[in-house]
PDB file of N, CA and C in Angstrom:
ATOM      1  N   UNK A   1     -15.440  -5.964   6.823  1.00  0.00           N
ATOM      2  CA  UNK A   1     -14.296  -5.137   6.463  1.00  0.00           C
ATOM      3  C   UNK A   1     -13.151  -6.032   5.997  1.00  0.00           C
ATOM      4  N   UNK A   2     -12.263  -5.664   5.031  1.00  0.00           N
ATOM      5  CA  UNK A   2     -10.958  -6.251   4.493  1.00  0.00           C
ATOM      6  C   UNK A   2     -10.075  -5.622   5.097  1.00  0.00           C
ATOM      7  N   UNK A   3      -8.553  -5.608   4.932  1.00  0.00           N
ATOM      8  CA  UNK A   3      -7.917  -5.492   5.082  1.00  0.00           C
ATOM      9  C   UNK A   3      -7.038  -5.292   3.639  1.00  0.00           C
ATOM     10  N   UNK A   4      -6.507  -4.038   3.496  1.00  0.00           N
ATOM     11  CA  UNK A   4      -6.096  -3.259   2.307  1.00  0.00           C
ATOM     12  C   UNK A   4      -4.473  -2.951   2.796  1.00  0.00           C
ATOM     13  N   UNK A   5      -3.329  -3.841   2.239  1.00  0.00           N
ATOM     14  CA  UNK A   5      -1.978  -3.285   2.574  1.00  0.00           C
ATOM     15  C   UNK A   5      -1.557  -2.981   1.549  1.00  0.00           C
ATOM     16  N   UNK A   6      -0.891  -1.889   1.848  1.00  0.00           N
ATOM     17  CA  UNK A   6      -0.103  -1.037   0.345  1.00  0.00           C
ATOM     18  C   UNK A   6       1.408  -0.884   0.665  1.00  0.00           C
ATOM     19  N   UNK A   7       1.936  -0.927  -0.399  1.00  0.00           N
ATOM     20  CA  UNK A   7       3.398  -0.579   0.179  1.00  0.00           C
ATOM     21  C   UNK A   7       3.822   0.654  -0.759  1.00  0.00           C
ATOM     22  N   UNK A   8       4.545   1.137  -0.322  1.00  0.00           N
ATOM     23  CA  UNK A   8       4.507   2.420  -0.899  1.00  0.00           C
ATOM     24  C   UNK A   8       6.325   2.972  -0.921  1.00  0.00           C
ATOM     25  N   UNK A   9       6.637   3.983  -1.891  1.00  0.00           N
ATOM     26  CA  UNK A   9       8.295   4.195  -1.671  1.00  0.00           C
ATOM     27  C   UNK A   9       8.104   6.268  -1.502  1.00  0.00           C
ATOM     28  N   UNK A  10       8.907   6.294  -0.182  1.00  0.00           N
ATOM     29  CA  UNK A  10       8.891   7.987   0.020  1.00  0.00           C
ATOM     30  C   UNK A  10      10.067   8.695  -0.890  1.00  0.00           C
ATOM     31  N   UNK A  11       9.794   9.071  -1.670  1.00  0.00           N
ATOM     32  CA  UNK A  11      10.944   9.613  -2.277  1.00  0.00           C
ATOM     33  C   UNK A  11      11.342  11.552  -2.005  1.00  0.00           C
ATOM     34  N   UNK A  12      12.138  11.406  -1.459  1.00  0.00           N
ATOM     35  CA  UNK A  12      12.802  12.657  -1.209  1.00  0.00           C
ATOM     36  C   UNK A  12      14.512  13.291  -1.431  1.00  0.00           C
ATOM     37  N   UNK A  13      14.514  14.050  -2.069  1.00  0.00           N
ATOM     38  CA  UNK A  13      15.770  14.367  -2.400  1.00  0.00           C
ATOM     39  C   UNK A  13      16.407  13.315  -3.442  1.00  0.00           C
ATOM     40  N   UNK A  14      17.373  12.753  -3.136  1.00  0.00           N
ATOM     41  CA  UNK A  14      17.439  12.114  -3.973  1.00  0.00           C
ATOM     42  C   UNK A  14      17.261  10.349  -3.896  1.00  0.00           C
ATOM     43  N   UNK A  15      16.775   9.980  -2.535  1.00  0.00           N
ATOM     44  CA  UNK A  15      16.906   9.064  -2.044  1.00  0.00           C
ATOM     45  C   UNK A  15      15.666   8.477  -1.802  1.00  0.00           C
ATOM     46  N   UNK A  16      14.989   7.478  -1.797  1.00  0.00           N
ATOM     47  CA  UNK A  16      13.660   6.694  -1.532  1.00  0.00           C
ATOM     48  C   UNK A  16      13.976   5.392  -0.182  1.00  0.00           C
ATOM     49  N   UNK A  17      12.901   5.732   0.319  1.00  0.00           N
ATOM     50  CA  UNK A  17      12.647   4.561   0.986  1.00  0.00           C
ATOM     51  C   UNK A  17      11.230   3.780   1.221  1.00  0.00           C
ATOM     52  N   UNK A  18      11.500   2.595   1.622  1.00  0.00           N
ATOM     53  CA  UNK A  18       9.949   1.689   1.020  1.00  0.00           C
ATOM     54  C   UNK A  18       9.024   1.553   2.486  1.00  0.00           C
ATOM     55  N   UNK A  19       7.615   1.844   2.499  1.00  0.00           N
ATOM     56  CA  UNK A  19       7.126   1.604   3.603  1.00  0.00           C
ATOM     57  C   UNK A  19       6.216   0.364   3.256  1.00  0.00           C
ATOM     58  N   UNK A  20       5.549   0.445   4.212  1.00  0.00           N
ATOM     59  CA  UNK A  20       3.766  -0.728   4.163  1.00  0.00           C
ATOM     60  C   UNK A  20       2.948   0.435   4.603  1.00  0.00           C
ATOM     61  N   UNK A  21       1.635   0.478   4.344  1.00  0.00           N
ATOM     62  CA  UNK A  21       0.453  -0.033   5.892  1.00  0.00           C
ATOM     63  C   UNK A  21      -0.794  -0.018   5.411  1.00  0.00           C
ATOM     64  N   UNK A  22      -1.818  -0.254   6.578  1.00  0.00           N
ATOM     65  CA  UNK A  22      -2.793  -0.663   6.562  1.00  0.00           C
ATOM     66  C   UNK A  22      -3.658  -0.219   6.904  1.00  0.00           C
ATOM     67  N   UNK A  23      -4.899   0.264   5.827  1.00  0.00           N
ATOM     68  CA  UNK A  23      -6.028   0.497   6.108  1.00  0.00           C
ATOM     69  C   UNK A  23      -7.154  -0.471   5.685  1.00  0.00           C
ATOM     70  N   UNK A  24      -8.655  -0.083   6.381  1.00  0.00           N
ATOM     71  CA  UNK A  24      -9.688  -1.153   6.055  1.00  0.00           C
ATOM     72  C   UNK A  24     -10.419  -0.919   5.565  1.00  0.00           C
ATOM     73  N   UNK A  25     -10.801  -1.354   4.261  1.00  0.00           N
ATOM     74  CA  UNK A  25     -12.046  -1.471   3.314  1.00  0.00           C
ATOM     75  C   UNK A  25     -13.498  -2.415   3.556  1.00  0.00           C
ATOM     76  N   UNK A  26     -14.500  -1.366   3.455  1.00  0.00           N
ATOM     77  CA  UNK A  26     -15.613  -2.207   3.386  1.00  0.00           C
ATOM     78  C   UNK A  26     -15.766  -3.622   2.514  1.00  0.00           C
ATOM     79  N   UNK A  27     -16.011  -4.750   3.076  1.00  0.00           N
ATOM     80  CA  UNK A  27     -16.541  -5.696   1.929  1.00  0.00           C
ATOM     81  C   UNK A  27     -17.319  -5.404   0.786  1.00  0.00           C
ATOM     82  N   UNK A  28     -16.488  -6.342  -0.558  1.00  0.00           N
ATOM     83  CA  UNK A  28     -16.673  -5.841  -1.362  1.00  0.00           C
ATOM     84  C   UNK A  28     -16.576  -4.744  -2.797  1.00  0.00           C
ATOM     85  N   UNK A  29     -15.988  -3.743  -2.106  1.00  0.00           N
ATOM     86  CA  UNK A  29     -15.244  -2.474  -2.183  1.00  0.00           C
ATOM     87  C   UNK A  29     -13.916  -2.665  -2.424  1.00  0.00           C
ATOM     88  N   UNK A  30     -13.612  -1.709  -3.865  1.00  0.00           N
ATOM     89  CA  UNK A  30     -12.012  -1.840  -3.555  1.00  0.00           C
ATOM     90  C   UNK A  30     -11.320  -0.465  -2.755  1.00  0.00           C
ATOM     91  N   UNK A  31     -10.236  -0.093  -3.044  1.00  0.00           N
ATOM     92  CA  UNK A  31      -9.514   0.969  -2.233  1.00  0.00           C
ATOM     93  C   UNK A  31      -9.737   2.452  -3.199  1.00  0.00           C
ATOM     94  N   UNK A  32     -10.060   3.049  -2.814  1.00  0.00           N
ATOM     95  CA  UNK A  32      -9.865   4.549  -3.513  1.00  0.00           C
ATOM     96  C   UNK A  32      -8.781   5.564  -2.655  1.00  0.00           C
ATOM     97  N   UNK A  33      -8.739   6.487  -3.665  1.00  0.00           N
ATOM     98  CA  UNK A  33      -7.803   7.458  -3.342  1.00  0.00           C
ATOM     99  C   UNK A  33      -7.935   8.152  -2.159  1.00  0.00           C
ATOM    100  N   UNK A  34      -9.126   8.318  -1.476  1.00  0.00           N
ATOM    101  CA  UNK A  34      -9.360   8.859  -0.588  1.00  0.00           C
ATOM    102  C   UNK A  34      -8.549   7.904   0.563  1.00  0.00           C
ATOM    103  N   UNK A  35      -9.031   6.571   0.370  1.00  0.00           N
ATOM    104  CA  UNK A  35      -8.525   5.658   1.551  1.00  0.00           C
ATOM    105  C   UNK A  35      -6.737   5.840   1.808  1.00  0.00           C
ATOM    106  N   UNK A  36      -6.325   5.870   0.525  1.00  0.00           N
ATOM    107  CA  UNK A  36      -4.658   6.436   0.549  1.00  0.00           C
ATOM    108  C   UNK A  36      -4.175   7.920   1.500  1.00  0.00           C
ATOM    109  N   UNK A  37      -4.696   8.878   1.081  1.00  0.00           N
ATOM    110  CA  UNK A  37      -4.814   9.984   1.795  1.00  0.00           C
ATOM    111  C   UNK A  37      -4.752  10.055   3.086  1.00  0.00           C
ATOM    112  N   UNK A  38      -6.334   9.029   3.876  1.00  0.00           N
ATOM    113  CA  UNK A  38      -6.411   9.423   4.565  1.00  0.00           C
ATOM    114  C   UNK A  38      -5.285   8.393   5.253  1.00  0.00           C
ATOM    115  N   UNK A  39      -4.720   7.117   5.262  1.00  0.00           N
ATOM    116  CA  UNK A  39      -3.824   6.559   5.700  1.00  0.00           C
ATOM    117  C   UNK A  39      -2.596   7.306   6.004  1.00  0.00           C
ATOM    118  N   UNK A  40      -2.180   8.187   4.434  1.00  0.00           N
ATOM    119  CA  UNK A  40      -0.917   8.805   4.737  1.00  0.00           C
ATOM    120  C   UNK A  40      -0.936  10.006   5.399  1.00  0.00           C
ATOM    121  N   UNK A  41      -2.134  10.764   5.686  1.00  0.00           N
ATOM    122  CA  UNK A  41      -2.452  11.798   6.806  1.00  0.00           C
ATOM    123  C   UNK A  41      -2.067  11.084   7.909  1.00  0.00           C
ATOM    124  N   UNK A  42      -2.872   9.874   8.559  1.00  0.00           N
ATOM    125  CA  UNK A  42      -2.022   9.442   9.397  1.00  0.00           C
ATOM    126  C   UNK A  42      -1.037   9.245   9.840  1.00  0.00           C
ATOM    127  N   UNK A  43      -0.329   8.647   9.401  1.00  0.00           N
ATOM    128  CA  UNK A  43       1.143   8.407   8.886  1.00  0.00           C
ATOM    129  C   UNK A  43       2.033  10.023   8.760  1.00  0.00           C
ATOM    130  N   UNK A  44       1.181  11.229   8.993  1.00  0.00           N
ATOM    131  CA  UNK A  44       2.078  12.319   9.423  1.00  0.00           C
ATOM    132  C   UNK A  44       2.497  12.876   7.314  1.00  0.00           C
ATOM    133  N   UNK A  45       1.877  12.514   6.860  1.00  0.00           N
ATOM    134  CA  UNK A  45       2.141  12.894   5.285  1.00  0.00           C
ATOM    135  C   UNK A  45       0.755  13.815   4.920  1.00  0.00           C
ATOM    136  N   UNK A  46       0.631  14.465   4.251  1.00  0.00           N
ATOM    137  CA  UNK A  46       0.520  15.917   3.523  1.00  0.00           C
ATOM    138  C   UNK A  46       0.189  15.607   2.354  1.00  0.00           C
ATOM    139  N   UNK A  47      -0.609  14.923   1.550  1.00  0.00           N
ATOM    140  CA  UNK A  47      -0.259  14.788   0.032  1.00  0.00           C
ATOM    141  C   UNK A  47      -1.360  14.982  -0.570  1.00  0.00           C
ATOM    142  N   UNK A  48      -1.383  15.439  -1.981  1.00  0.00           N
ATOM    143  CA  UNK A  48      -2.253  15.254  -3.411  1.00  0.00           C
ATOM    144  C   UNK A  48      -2.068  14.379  -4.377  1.00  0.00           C
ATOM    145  N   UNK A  49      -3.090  14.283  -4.912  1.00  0.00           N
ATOM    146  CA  UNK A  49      -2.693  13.408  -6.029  1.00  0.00           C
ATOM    147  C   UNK A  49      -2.271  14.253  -7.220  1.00  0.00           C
ATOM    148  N   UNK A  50      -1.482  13.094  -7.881  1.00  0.00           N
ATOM    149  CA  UNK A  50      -0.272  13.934  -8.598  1.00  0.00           C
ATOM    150  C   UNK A  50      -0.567  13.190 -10.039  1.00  0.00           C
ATOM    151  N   UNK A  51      -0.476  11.760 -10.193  1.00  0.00           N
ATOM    152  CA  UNK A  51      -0.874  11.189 -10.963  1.00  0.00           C
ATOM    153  C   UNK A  51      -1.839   9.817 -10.537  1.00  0.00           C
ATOM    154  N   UNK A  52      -3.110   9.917 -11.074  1.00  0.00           N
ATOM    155  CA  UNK A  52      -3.846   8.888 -10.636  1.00  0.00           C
ATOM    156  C   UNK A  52      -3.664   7.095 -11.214  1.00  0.00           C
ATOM    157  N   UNK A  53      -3.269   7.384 -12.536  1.00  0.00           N
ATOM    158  CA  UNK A  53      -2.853   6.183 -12.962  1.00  0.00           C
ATOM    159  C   UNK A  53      -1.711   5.669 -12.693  1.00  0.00           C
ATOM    160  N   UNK A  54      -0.903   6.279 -11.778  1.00  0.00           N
ATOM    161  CA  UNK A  54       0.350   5.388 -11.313  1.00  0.00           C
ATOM    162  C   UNK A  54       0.820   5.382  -9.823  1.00  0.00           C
ATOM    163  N   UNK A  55      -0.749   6.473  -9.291  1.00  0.00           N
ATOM    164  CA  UNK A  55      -0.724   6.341  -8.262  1.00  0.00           C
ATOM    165  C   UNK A  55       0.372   6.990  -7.612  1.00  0.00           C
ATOM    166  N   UNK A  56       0.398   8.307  -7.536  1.00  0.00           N
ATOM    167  CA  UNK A  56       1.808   9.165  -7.722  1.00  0.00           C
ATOM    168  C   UNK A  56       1.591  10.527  -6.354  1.00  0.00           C
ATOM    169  N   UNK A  57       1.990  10.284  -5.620  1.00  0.00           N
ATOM    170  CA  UNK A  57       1.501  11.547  -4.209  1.00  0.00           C
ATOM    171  C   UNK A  57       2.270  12.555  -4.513  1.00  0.00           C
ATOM    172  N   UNK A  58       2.145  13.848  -4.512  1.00  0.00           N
ATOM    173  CA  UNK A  58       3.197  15.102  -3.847  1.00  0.00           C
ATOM    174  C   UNK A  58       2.904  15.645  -2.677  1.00  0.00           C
ATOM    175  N   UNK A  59       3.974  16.236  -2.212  1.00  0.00           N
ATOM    176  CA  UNK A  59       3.752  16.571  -0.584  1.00  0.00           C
ATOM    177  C   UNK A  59       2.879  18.005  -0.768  1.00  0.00           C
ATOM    178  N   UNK A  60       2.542  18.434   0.454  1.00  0.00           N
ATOM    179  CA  UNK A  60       1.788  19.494   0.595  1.00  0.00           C
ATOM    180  C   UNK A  60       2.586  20.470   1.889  1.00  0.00           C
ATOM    181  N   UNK A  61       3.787  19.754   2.332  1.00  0.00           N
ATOM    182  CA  UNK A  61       3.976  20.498   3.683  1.00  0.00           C
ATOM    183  C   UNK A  61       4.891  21.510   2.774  1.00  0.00           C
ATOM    184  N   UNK A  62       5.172  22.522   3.737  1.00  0.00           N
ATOM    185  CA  UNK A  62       5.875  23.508   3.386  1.00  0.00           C
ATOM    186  C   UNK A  62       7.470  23.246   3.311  1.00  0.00           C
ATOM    187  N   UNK A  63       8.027  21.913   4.249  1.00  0.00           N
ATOM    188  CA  UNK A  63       9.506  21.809   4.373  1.00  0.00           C
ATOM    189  C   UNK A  63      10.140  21.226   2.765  1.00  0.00           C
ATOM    190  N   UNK A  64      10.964  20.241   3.188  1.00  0.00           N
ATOM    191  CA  UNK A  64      11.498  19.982   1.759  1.00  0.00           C
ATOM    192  C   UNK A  64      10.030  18.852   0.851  1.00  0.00           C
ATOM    193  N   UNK A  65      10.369  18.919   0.102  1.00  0.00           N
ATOM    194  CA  UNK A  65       9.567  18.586  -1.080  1.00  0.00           C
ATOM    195  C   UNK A  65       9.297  17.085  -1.316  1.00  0.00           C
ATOM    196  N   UNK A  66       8.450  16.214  -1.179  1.00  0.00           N
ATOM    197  CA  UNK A  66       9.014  14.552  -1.237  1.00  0.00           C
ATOM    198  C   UNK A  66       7.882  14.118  -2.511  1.00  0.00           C
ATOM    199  N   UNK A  67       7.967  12.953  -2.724  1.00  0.00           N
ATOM    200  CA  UNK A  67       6.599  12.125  -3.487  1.00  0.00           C
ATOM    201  C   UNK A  67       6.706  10.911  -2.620  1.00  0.00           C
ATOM    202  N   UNK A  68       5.044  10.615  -3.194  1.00  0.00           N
ATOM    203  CA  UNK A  68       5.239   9.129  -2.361  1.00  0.00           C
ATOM    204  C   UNK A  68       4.442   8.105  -3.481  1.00  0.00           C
ATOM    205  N   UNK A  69       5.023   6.994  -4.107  1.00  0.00           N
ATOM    206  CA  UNK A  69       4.819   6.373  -5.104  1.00  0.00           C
ATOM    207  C   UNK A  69       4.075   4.871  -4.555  1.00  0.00           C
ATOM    208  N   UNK A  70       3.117   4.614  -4.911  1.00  0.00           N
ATOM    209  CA  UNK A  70       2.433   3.639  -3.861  1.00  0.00           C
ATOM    210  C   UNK A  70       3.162   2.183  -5.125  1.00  0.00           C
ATOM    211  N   UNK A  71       3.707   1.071  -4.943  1.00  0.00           N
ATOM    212  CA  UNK A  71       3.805  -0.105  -5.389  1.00  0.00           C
ATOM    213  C   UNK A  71       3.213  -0.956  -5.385  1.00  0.00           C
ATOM    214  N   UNK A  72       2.444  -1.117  -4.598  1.00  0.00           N
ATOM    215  CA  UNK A  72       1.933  -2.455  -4.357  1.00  0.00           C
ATOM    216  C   UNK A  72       0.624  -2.612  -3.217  1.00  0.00           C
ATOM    217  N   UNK A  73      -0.555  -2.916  -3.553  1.00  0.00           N
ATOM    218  CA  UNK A  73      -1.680  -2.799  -3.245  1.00  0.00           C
ATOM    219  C   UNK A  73      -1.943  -4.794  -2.872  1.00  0.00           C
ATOM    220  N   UNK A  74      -2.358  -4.835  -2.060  1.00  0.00           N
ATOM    221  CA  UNK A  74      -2.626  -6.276  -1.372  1.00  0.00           C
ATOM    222  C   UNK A  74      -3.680  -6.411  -0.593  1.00  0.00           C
ATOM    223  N   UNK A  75      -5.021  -6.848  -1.644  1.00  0.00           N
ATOM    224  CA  UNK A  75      -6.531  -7.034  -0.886  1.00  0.00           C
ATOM    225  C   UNK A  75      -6.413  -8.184   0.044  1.00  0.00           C
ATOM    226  N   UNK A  76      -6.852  -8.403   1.207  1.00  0.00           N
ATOM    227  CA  UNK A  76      -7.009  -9.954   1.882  1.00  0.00           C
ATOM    228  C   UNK A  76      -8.948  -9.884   2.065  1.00  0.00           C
ATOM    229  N   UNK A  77      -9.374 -11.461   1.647  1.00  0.00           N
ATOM    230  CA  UNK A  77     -10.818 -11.271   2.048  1.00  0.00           C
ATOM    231  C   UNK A  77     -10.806 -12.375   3.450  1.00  0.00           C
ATOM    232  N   UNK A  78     -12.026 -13.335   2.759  1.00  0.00           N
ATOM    233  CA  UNK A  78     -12.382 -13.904   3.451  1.00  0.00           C
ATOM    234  C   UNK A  78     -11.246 -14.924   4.031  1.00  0.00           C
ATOM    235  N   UNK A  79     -11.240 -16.447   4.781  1.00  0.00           N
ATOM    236  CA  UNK A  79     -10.246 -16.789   4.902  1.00  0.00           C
ATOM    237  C   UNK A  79      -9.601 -17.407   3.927  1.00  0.00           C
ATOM    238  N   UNK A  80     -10.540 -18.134   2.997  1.00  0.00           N
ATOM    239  CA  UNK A  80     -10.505 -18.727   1.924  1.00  0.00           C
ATOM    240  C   UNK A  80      -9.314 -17.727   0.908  1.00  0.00           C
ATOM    241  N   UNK A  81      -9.530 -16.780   0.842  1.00  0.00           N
ATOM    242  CA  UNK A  81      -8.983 -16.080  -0.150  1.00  0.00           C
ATOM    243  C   UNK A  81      -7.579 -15.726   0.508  1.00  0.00           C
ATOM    244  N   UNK A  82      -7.389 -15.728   1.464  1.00  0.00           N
ATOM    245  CA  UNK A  82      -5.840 -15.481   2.392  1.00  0.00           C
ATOM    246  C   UNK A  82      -4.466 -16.292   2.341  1.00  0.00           C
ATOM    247  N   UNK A  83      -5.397 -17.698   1.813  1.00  0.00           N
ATOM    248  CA  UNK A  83      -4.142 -18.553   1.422  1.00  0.00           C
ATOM    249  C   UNK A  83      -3.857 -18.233   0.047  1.00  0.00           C
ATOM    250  N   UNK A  84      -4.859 -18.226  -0.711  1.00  0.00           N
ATOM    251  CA  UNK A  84      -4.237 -18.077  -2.142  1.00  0.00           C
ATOM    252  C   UNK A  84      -3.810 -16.920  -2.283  1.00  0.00           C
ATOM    253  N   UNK A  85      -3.880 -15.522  -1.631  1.00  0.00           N
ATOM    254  CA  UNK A  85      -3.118 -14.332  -2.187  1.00  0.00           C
ATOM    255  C   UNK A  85      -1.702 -14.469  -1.487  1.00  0.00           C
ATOM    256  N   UNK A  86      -0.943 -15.446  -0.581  1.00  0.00           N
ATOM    257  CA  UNK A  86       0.172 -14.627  -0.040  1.00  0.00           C
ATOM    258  C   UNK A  86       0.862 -15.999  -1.301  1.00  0.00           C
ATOM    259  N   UNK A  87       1.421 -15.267  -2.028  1.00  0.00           N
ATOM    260  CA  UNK A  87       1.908 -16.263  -3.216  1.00  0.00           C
ATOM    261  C   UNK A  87       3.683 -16.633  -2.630  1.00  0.00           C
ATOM    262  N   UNK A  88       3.854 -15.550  -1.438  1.00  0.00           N
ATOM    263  CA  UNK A  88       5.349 -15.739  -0.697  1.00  0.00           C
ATOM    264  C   UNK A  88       5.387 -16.843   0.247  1.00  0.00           C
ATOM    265  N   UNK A  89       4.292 -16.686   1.031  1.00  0.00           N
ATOM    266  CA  UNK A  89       4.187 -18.423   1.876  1.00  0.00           C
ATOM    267  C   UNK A  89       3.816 -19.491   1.442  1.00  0.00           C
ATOM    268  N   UNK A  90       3.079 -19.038   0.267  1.00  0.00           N
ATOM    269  CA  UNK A  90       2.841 -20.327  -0.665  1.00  0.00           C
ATOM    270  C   UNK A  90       4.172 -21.149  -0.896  1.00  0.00           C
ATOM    271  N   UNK A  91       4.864 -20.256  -1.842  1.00  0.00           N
ATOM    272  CA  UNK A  91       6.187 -20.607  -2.177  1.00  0.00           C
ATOM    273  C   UNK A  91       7.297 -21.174  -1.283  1.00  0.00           C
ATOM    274  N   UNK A  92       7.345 -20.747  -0.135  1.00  0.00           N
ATOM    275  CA  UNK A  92       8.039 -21.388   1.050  1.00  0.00           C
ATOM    276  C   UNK A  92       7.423 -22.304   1.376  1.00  0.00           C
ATOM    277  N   UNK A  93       6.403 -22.500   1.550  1.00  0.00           N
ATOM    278  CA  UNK A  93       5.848 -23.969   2.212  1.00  0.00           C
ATOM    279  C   UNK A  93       6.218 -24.949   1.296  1.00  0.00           C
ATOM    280  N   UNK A  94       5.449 -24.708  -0.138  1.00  0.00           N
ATOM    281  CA  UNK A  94       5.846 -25.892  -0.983  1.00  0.00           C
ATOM    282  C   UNK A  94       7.210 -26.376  -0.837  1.00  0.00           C
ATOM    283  N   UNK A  95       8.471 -25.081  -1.166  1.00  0.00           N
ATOM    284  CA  UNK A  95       9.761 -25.924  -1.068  1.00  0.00           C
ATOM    285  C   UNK A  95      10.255 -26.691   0.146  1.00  0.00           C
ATOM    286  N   UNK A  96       9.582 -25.880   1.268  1.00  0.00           N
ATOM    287  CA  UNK A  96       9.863 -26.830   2.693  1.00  0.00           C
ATOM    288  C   UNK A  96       9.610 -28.316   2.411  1.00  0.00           C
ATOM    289  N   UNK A  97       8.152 -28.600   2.100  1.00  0.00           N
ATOM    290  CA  UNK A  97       7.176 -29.579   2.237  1.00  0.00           C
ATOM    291  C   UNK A  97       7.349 -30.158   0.935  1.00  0.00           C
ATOM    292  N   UNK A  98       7.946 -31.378   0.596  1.00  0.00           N
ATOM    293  CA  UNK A  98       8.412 -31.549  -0.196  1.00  0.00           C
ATOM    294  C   UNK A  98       7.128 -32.964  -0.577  1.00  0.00           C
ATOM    295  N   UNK A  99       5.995 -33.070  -1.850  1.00  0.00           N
ATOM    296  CA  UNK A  99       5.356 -34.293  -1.397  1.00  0.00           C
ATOM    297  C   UNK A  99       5.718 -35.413  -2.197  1.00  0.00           C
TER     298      UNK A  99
END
């Protein structure tokens, strides 16, 4: 299994705010829409897909009305592959570590 983090922005009214989280993908496999769903069911969200190419949620509950716009999708594999995707600790270490 991988580890699949998404970050995502709730937009409601007129105001957005940005979340994370995390669900797990089989090796191999990338993330489908279903895996989104069922995360944000968790997460107490209600949604359809609204637009698939930009990855675009609408709510389903009956109260006020929100979207939820996913940004940013972040596969981790093996260990090997863990250093080279976090390109943010990369970047801090190098400037720390000066050679």
């Amino acid at each position: 299994m991988r580890e699949c983090l998404f970050h995502f922005k709730v937009i409601e009214g007129g105001s957005s705010k940005e979340y994370r989280a995390l669900t797990m993908i089989p090796d191999g496999k990338h993330p489908e829409i279903s895996d989104f769903m069922r995360s944000f069911e968790g997460l107490g969200y209600k949604v359809k897909l609204e637009n698939e190419r930009e990855l675009i949620f609408h709510s389903l509950d009956s109260g006020d009305p929100y979207k939820i716009d996913i940004t940013k999708i972040e596969l981790k594999g093996e260990e090997q592959d863990d250093i080279a995707h976090d390109g943010e600790l990369r970047a801090i270490l190098s400037h720390l570590i000066r050679k």
